[in-house]
N, C-alpha and C. Protein backbone atom coordinates (compact mmCIF):
# COMPACT_ATOMS: atom_id res chain seq x y z
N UNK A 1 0.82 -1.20 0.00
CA UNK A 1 0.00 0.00 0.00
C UNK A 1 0.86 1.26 0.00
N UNK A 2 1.93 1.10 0.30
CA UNK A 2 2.94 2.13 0.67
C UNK A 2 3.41 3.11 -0.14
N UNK A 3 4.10 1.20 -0.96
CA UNK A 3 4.32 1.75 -2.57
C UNK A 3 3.36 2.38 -3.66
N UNK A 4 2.21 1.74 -3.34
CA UNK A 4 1.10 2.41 -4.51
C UNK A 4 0.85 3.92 -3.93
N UNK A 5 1.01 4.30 -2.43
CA UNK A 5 0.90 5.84 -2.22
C UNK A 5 1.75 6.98 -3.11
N UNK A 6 3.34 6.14 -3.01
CA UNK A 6 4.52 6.77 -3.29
C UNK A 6 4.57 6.30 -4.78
N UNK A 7 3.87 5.70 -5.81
CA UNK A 7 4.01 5.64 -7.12
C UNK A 7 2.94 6.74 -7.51
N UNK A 8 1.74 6.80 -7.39
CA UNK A 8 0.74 7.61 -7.90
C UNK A 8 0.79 9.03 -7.62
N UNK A 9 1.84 9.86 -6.59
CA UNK A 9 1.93 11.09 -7.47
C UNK A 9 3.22 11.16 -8.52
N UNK A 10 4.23 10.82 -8.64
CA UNK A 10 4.90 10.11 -9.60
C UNK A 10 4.43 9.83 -11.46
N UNK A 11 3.32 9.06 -11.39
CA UNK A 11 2.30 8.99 -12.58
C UNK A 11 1.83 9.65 -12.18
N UNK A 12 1.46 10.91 -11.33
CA UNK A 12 0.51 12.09 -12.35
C UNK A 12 1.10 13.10 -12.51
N UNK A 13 2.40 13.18 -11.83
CA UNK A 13 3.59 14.32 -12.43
C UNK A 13 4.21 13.75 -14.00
N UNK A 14 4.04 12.75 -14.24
CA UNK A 14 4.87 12.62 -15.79
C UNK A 14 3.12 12.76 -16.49
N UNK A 15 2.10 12.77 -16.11
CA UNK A 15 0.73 13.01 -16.94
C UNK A 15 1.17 14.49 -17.05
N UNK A 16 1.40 15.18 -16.10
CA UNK A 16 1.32 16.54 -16.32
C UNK A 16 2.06 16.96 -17.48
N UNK A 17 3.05 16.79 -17.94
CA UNK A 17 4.22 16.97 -18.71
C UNK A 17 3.43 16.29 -20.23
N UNK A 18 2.92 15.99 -20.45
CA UNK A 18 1.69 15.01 -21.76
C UNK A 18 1.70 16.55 -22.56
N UNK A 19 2.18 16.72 -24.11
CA UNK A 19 1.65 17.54 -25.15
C UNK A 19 -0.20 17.44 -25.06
N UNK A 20 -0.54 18.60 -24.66
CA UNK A 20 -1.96 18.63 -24.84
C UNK A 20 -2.42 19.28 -26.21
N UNK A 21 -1.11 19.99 -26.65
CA UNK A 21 -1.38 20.85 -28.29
C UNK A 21 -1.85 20.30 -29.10
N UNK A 22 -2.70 21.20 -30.41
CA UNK A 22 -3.04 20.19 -31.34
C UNK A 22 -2.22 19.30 -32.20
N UNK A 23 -0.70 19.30 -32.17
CA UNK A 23 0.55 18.42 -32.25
C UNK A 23 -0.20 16.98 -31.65
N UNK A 24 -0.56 17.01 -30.51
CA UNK A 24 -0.71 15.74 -30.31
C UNK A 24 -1.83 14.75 -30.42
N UNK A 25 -2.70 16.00 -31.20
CA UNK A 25 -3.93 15.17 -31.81
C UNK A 25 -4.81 15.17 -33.28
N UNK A 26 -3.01 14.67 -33.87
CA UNK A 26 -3.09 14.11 -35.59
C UNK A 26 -1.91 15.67 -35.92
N UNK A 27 -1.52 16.47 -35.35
CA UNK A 27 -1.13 17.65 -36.75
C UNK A 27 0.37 17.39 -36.50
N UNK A 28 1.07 16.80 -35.24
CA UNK A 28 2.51 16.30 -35.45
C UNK A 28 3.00 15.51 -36.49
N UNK A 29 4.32 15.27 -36.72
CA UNK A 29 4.64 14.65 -38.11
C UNK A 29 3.98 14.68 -39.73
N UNK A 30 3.22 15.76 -39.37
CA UNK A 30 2.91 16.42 -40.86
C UNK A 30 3.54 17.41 -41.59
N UNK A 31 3.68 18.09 -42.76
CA UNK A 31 3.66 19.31 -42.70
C UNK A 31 2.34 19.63 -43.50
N UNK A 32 2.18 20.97 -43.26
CA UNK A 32 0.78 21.63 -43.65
C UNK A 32 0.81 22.47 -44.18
N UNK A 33 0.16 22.36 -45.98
CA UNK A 33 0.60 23.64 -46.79
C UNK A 33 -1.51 23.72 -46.87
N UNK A 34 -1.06 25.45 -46.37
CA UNK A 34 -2.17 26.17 -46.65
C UNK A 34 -2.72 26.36 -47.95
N UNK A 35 -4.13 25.99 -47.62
CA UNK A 35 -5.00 26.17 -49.23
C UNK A 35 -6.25 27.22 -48.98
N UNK A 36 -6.70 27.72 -48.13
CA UNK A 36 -7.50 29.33 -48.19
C UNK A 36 -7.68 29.69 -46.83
N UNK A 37 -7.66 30.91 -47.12
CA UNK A 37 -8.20 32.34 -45.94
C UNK A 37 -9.36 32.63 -45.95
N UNK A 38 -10.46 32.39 -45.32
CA UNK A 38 -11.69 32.90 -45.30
C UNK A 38 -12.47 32.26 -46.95
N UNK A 39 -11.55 31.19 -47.02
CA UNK A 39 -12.58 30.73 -48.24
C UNK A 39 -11.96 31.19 -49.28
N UNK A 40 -10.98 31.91 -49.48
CA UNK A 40 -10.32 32.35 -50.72
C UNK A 40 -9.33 31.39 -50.89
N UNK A 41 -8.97 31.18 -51.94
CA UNK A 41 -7.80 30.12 -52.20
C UNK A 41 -6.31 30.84 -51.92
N UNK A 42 -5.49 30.75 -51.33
CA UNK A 42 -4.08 31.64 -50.73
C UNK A 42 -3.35 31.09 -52.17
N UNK A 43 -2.66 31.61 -53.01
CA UNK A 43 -2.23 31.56 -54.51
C UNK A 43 -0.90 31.19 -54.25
N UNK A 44 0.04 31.78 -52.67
CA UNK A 44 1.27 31.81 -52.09
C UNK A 44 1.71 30.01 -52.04
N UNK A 45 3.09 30.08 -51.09
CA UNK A 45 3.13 28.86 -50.64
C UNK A 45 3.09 29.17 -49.65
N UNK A 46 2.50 28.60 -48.38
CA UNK A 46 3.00 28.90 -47.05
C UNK A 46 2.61 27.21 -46.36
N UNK A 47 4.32 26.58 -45.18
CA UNK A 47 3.64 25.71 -44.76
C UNK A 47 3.71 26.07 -43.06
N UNK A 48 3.39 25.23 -42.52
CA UNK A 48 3.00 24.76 -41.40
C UNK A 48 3.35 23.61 -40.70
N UNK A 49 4.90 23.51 -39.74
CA UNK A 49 5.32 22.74 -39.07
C UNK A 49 4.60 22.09 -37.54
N UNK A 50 4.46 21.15 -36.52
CA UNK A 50 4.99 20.80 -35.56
C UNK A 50 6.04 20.15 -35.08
N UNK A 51 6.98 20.93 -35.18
CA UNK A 51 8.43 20.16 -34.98
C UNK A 51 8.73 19.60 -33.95
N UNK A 52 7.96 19.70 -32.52
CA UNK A 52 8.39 19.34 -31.41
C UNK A 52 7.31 19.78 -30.39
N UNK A 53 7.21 19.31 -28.99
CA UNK A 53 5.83 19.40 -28.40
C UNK A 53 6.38 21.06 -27.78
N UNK A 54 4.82 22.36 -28.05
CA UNK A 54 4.94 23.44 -28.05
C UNK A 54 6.11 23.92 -29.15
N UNK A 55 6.48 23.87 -30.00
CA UNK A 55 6.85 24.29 -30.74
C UNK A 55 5.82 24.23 -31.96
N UNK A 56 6.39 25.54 -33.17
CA UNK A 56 5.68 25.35 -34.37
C UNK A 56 6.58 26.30 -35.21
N UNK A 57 6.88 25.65 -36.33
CA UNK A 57 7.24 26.19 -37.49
C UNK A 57 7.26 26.27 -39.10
N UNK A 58 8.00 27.03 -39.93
CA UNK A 58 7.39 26.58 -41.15
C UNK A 58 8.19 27.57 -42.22
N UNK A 59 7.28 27.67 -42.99
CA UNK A 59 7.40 28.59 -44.28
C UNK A 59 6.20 29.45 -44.64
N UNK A 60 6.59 30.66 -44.86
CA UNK A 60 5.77 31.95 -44.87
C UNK A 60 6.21 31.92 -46.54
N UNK A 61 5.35 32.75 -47.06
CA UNK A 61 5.99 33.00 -48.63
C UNK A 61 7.10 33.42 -49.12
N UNK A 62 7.72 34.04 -47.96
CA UNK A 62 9.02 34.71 -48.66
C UNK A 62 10.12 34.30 -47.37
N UNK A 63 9.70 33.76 -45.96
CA UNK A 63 10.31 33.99 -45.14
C UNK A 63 10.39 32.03 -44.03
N UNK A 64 11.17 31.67 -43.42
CA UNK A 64 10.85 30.99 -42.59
C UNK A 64 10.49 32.04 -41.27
N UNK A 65 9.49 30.91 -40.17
CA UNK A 65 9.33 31.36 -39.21
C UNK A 65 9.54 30.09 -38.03
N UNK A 66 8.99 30.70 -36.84
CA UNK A 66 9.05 29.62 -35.68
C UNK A 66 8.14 30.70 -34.32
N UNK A 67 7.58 29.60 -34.06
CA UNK A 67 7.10 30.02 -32.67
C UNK A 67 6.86 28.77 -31.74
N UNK A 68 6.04 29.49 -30.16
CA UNK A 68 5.51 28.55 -29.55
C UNK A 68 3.97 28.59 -29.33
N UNK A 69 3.37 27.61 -29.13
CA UNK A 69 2.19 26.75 -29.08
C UNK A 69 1.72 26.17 -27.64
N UNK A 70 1.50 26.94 -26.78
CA UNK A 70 0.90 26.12 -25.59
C UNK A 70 -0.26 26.24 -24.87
N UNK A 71 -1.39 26.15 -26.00
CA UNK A 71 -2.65 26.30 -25.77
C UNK A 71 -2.99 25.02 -25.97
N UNK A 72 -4.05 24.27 -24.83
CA UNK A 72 -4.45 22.71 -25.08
C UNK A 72 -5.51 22.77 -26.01
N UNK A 73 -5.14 21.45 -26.85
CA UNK A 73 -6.49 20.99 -27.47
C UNK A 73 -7.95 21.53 -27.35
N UNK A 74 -8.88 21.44 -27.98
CA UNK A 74 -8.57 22.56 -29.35
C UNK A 74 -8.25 23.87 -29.70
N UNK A 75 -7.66 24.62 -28.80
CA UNK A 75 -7.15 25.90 -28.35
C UNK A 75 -6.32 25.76 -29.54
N UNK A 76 -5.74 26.84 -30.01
CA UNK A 76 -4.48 27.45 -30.40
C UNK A 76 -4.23 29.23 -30.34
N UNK A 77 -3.02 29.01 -30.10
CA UNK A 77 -2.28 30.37 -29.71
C UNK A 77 -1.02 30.29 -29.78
N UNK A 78 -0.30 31.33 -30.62
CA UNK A 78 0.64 30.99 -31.07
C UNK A 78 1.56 32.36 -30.09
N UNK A 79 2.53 32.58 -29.35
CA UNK A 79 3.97 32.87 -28.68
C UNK A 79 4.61 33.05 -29.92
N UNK A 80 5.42 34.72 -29.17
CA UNK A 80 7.19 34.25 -29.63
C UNK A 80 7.26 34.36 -30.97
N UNK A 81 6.67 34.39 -31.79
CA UNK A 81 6.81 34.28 -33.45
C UNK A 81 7.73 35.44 -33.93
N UNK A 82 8.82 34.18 -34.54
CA UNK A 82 10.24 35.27 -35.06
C UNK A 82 10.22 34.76 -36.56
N UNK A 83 10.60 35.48 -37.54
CA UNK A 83 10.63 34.63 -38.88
C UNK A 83 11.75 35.48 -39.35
N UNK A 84 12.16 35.32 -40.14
CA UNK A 84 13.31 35.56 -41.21
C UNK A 84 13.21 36.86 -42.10
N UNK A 85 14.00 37.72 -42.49
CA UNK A 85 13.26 39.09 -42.98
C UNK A 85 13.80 39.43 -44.32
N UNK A 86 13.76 38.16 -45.35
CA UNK A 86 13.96 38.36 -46.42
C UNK A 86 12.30 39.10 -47.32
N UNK A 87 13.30 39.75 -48.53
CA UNK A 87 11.92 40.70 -49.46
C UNK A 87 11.86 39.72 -50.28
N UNK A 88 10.56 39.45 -51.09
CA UNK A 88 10.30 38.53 -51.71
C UNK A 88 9.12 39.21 -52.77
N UNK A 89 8.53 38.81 -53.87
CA UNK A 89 7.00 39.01 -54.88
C UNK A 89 6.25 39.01 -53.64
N UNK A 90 6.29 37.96 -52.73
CA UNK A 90 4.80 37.65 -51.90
C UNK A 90 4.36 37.96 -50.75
N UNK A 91 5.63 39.45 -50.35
CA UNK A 91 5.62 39.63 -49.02
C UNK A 91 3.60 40.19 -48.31
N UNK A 92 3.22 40.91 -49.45
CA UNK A 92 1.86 41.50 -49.19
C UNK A 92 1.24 40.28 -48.56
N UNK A 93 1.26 39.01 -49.38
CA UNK A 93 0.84 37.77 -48.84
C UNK A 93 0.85 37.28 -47.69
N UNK A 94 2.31 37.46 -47.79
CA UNK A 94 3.21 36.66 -46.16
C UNK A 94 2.39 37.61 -44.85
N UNK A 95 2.28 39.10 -45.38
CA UNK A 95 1.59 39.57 -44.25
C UNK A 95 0.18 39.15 -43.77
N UNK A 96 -0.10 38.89 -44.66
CA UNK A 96 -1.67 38.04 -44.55
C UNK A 96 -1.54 37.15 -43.59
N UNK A 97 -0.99 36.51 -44.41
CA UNK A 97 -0.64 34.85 -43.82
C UNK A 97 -0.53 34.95 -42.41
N UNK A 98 1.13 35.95 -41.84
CA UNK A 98 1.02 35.99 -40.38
C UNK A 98 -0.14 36.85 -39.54
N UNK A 99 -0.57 37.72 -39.93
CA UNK A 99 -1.69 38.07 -39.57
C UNK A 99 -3.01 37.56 -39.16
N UNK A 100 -3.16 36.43 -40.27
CA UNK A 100 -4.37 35.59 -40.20
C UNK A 100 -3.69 34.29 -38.76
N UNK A 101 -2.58 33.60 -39.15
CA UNK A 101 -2.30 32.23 -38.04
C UNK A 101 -2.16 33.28 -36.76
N UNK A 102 -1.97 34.47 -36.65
CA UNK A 102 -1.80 35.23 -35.24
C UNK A 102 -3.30 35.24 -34.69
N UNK A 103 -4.18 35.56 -35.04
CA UNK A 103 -5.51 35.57 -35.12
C UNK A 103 -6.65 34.94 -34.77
N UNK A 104 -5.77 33.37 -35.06
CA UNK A 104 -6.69 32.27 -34.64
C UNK A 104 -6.29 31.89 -33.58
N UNK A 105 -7.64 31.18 -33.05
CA UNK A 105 -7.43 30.55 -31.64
C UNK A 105 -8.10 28.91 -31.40
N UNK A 106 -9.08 28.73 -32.29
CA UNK A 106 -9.00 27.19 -32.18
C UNK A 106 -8.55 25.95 -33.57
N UNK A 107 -8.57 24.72 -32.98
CA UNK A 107 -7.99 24.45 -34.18
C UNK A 107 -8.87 22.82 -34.43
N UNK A 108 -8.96 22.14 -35.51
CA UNK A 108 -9.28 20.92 -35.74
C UNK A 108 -8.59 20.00 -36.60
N UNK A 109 -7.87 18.57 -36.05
CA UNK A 109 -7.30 18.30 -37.10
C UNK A 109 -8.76 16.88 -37.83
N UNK A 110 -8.46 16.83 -38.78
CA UNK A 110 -9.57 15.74 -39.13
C UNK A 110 -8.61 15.31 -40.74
N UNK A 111 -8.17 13.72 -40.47
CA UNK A 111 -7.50 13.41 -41.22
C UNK A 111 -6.44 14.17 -41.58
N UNK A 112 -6.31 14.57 -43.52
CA UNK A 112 -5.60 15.28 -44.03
C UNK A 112 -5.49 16.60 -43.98
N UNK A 113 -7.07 16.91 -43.21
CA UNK A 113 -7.17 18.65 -43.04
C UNK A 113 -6.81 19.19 -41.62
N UNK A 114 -6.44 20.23 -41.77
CA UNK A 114 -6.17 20.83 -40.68
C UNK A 114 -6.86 22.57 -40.46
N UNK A 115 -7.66 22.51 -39.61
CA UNK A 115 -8.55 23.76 -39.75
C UNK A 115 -8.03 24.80 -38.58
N UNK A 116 -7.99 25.63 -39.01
CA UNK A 116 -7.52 27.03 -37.76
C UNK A 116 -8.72 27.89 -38.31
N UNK A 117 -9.03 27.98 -36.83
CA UNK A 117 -10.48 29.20 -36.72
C UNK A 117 -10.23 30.40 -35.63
N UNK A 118 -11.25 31.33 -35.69
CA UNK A 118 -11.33 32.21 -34.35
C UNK A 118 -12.73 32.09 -34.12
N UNK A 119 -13.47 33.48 -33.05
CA UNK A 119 -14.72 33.44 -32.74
C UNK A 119 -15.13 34.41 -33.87
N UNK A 120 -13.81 35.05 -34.23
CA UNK A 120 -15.23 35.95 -35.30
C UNK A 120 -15.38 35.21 -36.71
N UNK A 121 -15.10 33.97 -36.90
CA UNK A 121 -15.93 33.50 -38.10
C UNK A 121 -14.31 33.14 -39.23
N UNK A 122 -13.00 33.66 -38.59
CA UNK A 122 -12.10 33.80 -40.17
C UNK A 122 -11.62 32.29 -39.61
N UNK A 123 -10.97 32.23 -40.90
CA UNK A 123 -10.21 30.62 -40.85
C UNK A 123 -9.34 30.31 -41.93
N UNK A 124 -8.76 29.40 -41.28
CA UNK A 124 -7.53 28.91 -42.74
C UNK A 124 -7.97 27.37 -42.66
N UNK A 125 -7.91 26.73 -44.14
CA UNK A 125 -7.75 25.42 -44.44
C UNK A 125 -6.03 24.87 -44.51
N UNK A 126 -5.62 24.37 -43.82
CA UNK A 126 -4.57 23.91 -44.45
C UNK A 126 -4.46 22.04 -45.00
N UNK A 127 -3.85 21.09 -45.92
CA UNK A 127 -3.98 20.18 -46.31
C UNK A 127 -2.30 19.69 -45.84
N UNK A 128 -2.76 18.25 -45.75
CA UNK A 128 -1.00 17.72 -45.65
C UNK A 128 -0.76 17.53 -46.88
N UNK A 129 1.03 17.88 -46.73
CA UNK A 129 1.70 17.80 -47.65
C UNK A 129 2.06 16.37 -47.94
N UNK A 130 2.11 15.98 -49.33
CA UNK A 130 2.91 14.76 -50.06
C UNK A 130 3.96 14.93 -50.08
């Protein structure tokens, strides 16, 4: 009995430490290239990493980026976002782009899709990449 006192907070300190991000429910080991903003088709490339639990990174149209992620399931909120400050054709885009993933706050993965929403109605589709 002793031992089962002195094991069980033990297992619920390593529960605590568990990725609750949407990384850990289907969007890890993907990458995710965006296909529209509010229903418009995004013409750019931009993808969408989970490289590691609370982490997230990727490709903007003209730029890499990286941030952190530590909003649980189905939350998202993205920290910290630093990207790269090359000029590019698609920067008007790229501003979109970060503008819009700053924006959102929940997320759904379902299969190949990956959906980022807010409360006021905007959203991005993104698809996994081949």
């Amino acid at each position: 009995m002793i031992r089962l006192t002195l094991l069980l907070p033990l297992v619920a300190l390593f529960q605590c430490d568990k990725d609750e991000t949407v990384a850990a429910y289907g969007a890890a080991d993907q990458t995710w290239a965006l296909q529209e903003i509010d229903g418009e088709p995004f013409e750019a490339s931009a993808l969408l990493r989970f490289p590691e639990e609370g982490r997230i990174e990727g490709n903007a149209p003209c730029n890499t980026y990286s941030g952190t992620l530590d909003a649980p399931y189905p939350w998202f909120e993205i920290a910290d976002l630093a990207a790269t400050r090359a000029a590019c054709a698609w920067l008007e885009a790229e501003g979109l782009y970060f503008a819009a993933l700053l924006a959102m706050t929940q997320s759904e993965v379902s299969g190949d899709v990956l959906i980022l929403r807010n409360e006021d109605g905007h959203e991005m589709v993104f698809k996994a990449a081949e």
